[in-house]
Structures are given as structure tokens and as C-alpha cells.
N, C-alpha and C. Protein backbone atom coordinates (compact mmCIF):
# COMPACT_ATOMS: atom_id res chain seq x y z
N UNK A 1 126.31 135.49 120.29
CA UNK A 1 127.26 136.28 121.07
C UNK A 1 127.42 135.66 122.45
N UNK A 2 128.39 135.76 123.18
CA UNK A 2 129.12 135.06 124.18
C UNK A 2 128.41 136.09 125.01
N UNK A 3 128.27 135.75 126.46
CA UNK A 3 128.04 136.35 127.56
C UNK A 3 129.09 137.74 127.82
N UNK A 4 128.71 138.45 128.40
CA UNK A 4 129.64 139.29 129.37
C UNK A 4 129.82 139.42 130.47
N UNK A 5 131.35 140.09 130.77
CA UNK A 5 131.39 139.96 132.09
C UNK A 5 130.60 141.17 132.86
N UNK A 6 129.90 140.56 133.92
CA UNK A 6 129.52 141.34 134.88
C UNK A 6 130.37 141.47 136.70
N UNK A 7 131.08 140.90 136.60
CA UNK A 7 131.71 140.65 137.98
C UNK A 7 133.32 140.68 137.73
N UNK A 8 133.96 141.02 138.53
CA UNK A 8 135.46 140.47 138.32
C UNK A 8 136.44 140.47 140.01
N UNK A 9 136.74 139.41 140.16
CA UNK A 9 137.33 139.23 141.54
C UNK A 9 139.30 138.86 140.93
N UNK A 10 139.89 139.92 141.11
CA UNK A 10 141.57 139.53 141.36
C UNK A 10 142.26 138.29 142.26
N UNK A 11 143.02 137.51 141.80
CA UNK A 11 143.88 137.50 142.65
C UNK A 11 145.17 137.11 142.87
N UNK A 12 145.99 136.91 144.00
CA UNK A 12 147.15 137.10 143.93
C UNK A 12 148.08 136.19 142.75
N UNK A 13 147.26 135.56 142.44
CA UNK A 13 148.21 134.29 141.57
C UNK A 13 147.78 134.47 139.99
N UNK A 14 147.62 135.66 139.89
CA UNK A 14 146.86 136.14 138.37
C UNK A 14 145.89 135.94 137.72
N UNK A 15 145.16 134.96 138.72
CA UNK A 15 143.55 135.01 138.06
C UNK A 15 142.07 135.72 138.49
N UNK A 16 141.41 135.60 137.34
CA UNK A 16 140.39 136.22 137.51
C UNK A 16 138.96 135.89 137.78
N UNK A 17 138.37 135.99 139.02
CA UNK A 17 137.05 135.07 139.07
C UNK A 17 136.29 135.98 138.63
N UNK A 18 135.83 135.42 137.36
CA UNK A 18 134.68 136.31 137.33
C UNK A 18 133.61 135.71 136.90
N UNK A 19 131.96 136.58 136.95
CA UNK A 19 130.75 136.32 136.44
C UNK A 19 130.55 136.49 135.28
N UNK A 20 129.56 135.99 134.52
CA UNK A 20 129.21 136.59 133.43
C UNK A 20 127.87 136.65 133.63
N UNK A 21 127.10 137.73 132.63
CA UNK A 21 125.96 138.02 132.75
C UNK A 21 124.58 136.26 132.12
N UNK A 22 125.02 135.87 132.14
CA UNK A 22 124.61 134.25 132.27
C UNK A 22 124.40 133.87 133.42
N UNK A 23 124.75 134.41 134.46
CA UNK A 23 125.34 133.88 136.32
C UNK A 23 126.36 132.83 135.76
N UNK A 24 127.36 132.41 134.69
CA UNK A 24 128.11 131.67 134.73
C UNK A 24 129.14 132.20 135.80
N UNK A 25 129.73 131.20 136.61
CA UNK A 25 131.26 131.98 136.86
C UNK A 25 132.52 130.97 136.52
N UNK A 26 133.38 131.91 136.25
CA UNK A 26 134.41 130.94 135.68
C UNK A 26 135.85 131.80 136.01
N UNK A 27 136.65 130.84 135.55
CA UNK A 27 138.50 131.56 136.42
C UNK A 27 138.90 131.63 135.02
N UNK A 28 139.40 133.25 134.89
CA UNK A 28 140.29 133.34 133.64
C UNK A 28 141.88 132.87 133.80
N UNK A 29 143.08 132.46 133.94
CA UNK A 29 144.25 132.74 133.98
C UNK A 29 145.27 133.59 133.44
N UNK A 30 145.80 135.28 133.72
CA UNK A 30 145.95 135.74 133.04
C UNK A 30 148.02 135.81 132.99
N UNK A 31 148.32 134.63 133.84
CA UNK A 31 149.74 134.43 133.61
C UNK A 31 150.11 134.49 132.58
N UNK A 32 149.97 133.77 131.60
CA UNK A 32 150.39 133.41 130.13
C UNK A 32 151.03 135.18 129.19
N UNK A 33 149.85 135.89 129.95
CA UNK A 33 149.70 137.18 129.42
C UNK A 33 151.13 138.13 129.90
N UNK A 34 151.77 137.94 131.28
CA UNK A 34 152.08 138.66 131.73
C UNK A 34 153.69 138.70 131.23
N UNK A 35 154.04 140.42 131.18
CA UNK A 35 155.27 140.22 130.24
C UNK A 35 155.33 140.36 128.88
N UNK A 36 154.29 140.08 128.08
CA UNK A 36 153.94 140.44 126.78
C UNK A 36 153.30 142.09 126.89
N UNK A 37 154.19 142.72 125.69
CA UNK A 37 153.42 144.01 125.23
C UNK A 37 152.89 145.01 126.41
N UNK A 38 151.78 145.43 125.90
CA UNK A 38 150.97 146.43 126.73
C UNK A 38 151.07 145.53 128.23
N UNK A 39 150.66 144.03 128.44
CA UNK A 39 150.14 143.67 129.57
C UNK A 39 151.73 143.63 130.51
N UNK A 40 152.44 144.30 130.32
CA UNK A 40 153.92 144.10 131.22
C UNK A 40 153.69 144.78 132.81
N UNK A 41 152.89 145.78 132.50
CA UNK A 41 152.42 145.98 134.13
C UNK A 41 151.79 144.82 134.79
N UNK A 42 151.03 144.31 134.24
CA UNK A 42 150.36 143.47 135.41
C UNK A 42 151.05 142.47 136.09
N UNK A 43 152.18 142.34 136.06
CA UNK A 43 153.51 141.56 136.68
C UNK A 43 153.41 142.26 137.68
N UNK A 44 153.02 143.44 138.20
CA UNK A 44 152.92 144.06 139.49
C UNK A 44 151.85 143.55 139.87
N UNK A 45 151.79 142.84 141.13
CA UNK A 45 150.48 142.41 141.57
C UNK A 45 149.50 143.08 142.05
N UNK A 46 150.15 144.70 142.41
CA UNK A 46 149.46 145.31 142.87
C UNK A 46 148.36 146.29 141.87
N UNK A 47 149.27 146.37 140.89
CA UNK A 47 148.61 146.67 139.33
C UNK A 47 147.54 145.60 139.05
N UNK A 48 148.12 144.75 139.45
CA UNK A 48 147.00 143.73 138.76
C UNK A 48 145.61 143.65 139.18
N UNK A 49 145.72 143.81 140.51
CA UNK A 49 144.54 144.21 141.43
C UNK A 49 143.51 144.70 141.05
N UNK A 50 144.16 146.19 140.57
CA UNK A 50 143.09 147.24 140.21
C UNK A 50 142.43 146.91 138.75
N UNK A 51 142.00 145.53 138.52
CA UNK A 51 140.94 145.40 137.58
C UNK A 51 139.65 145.43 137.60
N UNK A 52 138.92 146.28 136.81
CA UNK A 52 137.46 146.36 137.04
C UNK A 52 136.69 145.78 135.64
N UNK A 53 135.65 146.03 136.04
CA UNK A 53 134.47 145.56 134.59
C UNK A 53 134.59 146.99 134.29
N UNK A 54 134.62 146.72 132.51
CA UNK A 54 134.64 147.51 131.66
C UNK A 54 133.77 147.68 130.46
N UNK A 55 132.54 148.12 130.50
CA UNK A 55 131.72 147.90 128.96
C UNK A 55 131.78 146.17 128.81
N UNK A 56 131.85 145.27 129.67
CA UNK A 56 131.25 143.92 129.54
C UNK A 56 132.91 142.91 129.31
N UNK A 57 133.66 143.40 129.87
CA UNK A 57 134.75 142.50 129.95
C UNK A 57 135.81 143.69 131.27
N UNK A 58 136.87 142.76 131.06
CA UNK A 58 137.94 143.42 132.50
C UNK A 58 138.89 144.52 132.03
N UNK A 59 139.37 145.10 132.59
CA UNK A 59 140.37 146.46 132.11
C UNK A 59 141.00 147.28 132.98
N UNK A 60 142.35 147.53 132.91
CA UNK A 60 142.97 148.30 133.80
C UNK A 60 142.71 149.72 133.62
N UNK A 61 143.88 149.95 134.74
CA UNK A 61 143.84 151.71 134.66
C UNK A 61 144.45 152.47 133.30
N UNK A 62 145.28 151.54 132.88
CA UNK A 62 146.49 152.49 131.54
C UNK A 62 145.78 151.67 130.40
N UNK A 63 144.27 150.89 130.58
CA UNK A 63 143.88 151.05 129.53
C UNK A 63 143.98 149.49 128.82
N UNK A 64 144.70 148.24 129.51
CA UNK A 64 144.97 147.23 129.06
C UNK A 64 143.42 146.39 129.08
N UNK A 65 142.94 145.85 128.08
CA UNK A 65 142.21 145.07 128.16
C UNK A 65 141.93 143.91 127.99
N UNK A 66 141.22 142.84 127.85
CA UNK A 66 141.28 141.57 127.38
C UNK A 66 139.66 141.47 126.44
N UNK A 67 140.09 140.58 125.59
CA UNK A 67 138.05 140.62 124.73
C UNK A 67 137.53 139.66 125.60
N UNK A 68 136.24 139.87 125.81
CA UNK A 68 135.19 138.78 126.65
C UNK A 68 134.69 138.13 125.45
N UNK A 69 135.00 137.42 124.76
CA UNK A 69 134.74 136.62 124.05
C UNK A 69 135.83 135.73 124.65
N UNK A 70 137.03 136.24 124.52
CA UNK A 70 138.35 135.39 124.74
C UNK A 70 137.96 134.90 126.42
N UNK A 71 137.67 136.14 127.49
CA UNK A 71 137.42 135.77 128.58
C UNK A 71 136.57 134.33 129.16
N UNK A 72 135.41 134.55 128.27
CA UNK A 72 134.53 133.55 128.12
C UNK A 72 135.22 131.95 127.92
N UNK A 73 135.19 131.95 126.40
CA UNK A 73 135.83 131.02 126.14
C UNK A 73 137.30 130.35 127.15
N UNK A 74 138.04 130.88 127.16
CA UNK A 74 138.98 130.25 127.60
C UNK A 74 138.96 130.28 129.17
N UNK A 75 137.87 130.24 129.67
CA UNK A 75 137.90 130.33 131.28
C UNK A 75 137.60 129.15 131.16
N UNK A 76 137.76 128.51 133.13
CA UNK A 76 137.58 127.64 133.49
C UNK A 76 136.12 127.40 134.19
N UNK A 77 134.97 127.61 133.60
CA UNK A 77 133.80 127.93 134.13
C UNK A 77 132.59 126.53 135.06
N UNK A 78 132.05 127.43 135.96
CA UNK A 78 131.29 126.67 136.59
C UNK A 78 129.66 127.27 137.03
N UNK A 79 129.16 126.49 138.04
CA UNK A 79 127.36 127.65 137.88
C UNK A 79 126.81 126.49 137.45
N UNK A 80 125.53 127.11 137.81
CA UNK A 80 124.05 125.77 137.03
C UNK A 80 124.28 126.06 136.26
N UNK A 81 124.08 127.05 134.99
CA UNK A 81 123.67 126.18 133.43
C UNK A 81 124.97 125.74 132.94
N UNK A 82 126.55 125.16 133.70
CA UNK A 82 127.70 125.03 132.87
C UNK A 82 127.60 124.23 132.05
N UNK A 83 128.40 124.56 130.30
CA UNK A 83 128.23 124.07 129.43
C UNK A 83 129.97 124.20 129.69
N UNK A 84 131.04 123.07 128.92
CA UNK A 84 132.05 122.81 128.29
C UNK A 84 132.32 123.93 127.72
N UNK A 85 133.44 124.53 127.41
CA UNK A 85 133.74 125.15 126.44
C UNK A 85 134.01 124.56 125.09
């Protein structure tokens, strides 16, 4: 099983710094996302903001989430133990 997130930092350009319970940290990009489906709010930046840790990955207020598996994987990660994705 992949790490979880324990940390999550917003910001204005749609990504996400976050930790994982590894002390990895790594940058999610969640542009790609925005505009599709449920995630059409987070085109508000100010919506976007209000992301927190959720049961071990990130999640808004109306409920949008992302899997920390996916988080994991497809971040851009760094930290002592970094391994490649």
C-alpha cells in the first residue's frame, strides 16, 4: 500500500504540496482535473483553496476527492527516502 497523505498545502496555480505519511513530499498537479465532472468547482481558485486532508488523501467541501494512491503516484516527489515513481 502506497503512503498517505498527511499534509496538504494549495496553491494558486492548482497544485498541491503535499506530505505523505513516509515524510515524502511531493507536488500533485491538479489542472488536468479542472473542468471535468464533479471537479468543475475547483476552477474557482478560491474553492480550490479550501482543501484539506481527508481520511489519508485531499478533499473539498462538496465532497470532491482524489485517491492517494493516484496522489502518490503521479506526484512530483522529493524528501530523503525519494524513490522514482
Amino acid at each position: 500500500m502506497n503512503p498517505r497523505v498527511k499534509a496538504v498545502v494549495p496553491s494558486d496555480d492548482y497544485k498541491l504540496q503535499l506530505t505523505f505519511t513516509n515524510d515524502e513530499t511531493g507536488t500533485y498537479d491538479c489542472s488536468p482535473l479542472l473542468g471535468v465532472g464533479v471537479f468543475r468547482e475547483l476552477c474557482e481558485v478560491g474553492y480550490f483553496r479550501q482543501v484539506r486532508v481527508v481520511g489519508g488523501t485531499v478533499g473539498w467541501p462538496h465532497e470532491q476527492d482524489i485517491c492517494p494512491d493516484t496522489l502518490y503516484e503521479d506526484s512530483v516527489r522529493s524528501g530523503p527516502d525519494h524513490h522514482a515513481p
